[in-house]
C-alpha atoms as a PDB file:
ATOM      1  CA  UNK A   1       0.000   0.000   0.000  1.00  0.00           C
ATOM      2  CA  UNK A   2       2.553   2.793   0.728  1.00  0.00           C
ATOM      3  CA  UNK A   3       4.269   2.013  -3.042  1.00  0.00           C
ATOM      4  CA  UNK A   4       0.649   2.039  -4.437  1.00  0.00           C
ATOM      5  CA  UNK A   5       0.041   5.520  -2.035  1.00  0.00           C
ATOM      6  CA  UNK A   6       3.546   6.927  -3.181  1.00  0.00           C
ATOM      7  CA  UNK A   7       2.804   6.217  -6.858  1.00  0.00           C
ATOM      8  CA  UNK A   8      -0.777   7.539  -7.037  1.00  0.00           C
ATOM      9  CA  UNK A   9      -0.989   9.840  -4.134  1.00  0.00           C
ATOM     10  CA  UNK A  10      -3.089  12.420  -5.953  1.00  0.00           C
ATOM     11  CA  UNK A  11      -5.992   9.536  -6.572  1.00  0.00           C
ATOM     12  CA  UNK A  12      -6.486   9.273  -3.297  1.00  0.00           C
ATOM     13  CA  UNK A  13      -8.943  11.485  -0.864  1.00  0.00           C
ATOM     14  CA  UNK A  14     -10.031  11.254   2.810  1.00  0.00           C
ATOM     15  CA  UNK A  15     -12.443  12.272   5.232  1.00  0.00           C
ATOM     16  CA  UNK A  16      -9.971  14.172   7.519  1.00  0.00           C
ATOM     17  CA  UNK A  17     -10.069  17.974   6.454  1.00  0.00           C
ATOM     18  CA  UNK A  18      -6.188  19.676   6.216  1.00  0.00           C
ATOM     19  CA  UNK A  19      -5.305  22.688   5.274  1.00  0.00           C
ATOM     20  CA  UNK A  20      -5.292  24.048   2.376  1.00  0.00           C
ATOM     21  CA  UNK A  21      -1.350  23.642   1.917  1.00  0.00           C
ATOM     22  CA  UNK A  22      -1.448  20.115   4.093  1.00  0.00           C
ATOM     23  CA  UNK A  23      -1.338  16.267   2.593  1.00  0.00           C
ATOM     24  CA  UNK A  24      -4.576  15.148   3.516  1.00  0.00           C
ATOM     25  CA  UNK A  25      -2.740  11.910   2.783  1.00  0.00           C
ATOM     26  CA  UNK A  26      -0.163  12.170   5.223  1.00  0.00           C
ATOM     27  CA  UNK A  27      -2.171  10.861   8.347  1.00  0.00           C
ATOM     28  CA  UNK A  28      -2.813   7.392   6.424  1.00  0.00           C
ATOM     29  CA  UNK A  29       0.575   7.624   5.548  1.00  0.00           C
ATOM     30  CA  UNK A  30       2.222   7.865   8.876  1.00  0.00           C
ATOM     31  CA  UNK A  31      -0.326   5.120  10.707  1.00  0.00           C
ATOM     32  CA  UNK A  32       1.247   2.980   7.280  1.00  0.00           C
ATOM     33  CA  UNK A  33       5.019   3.609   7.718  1.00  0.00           C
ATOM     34  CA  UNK A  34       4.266   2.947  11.725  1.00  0.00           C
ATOM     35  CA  UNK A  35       2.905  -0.562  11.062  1.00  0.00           C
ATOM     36  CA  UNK A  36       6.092  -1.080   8.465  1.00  0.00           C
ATOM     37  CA  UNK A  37       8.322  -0.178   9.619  1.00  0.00           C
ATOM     38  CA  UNK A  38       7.315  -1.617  13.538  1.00  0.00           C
ATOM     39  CA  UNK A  39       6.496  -5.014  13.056  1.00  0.00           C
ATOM     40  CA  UNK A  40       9.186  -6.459  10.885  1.00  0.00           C
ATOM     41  CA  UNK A  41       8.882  -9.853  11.250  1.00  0.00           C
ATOM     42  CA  UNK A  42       5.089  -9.765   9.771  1.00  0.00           C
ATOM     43  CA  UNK A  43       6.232  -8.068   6.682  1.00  0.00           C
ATOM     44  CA  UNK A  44       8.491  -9.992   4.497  1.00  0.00           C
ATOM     45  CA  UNK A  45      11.866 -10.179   7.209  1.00  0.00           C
ATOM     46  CA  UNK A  46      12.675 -13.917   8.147  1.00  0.00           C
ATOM     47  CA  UNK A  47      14.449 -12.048  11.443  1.00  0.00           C
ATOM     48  CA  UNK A  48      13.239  -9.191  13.678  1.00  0.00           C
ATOM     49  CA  UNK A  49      15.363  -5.900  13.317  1.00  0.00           C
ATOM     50  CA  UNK A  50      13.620  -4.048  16.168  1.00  0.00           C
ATOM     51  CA  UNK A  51      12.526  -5.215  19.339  1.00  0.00           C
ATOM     52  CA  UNK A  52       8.500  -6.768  18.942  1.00  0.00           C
ATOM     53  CA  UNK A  53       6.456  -6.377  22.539  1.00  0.00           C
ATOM     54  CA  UNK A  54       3.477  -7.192  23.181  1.00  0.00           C
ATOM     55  CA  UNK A  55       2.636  -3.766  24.132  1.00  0.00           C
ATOM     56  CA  UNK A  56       4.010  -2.625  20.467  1.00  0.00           C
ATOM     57  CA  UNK A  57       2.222  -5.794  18.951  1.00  0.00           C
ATOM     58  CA  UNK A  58      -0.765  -4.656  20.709  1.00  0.00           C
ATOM     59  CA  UNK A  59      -1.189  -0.872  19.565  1.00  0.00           C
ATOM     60  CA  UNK A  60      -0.156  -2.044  15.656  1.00  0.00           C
ATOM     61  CA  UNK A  61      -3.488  -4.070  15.815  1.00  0.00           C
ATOM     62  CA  UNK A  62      -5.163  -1.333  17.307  1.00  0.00           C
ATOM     63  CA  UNK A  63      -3.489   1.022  14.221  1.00  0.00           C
ATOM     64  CA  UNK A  64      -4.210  -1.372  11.573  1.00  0.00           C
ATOM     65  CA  UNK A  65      -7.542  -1.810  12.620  1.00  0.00           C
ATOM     66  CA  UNK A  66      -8.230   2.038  12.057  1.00  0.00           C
ATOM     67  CA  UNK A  67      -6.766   1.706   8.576  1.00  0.00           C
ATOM     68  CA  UNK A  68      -9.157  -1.122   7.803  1.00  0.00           C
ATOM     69  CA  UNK A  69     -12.098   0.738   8.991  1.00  0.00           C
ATOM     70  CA  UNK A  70     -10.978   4.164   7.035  1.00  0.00           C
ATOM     71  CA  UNK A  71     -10.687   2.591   4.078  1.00  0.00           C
ATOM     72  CA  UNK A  72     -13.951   0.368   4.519  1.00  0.00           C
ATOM     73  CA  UNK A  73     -16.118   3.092   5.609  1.00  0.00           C
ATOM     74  CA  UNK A  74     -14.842   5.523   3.026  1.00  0.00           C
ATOM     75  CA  UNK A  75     -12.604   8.040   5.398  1.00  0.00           C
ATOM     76  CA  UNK A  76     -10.583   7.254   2.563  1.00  0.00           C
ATOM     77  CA  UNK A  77     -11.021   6.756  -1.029  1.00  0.00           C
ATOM     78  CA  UNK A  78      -9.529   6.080  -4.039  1.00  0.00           C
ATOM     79  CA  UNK A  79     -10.344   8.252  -6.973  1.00  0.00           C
ATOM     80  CA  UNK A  80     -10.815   6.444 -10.690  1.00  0.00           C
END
């Protein structure tokens, strides 16, 4: 998803209002990057390059649970 956001970033839209000089964008973004980059044994890495609690394990199911619903619910779209 963050190649597909990077590559089409003006197709997408969301609920959240931003300035008029913001990323409205950016908020998805950032929750994104946070699961990435966070939990790297779950995304492609055979071996853990940051510590994995299960307080950190805890609030990325709580973040990527938000990015489900967004995206479900239509905070945020993606434009034809």
């Amino acid at each position: 998803m963050l190649g597909e956001i990077g590559n089409a970033r003006a197709k997408f839209t969301t609920a959240i209002s931003t300035p008029p000089s913001g990323d409205p964008v950016a908020p998805m973004e950032s929750m994104m990057r946070a699961l990435w980059d966070g939990q790297t044994t779950r995304h492609g890495k055979q071996t853990s390059t940051v510590p994995e609690t299960l307080e950190a394990a805890r609030a990325c199911v709580h973040l990527a649970a938000a990015l489900v619903q967004w995206f479900f619910s239509g905070a945020v779209v993606r434009t034809p």
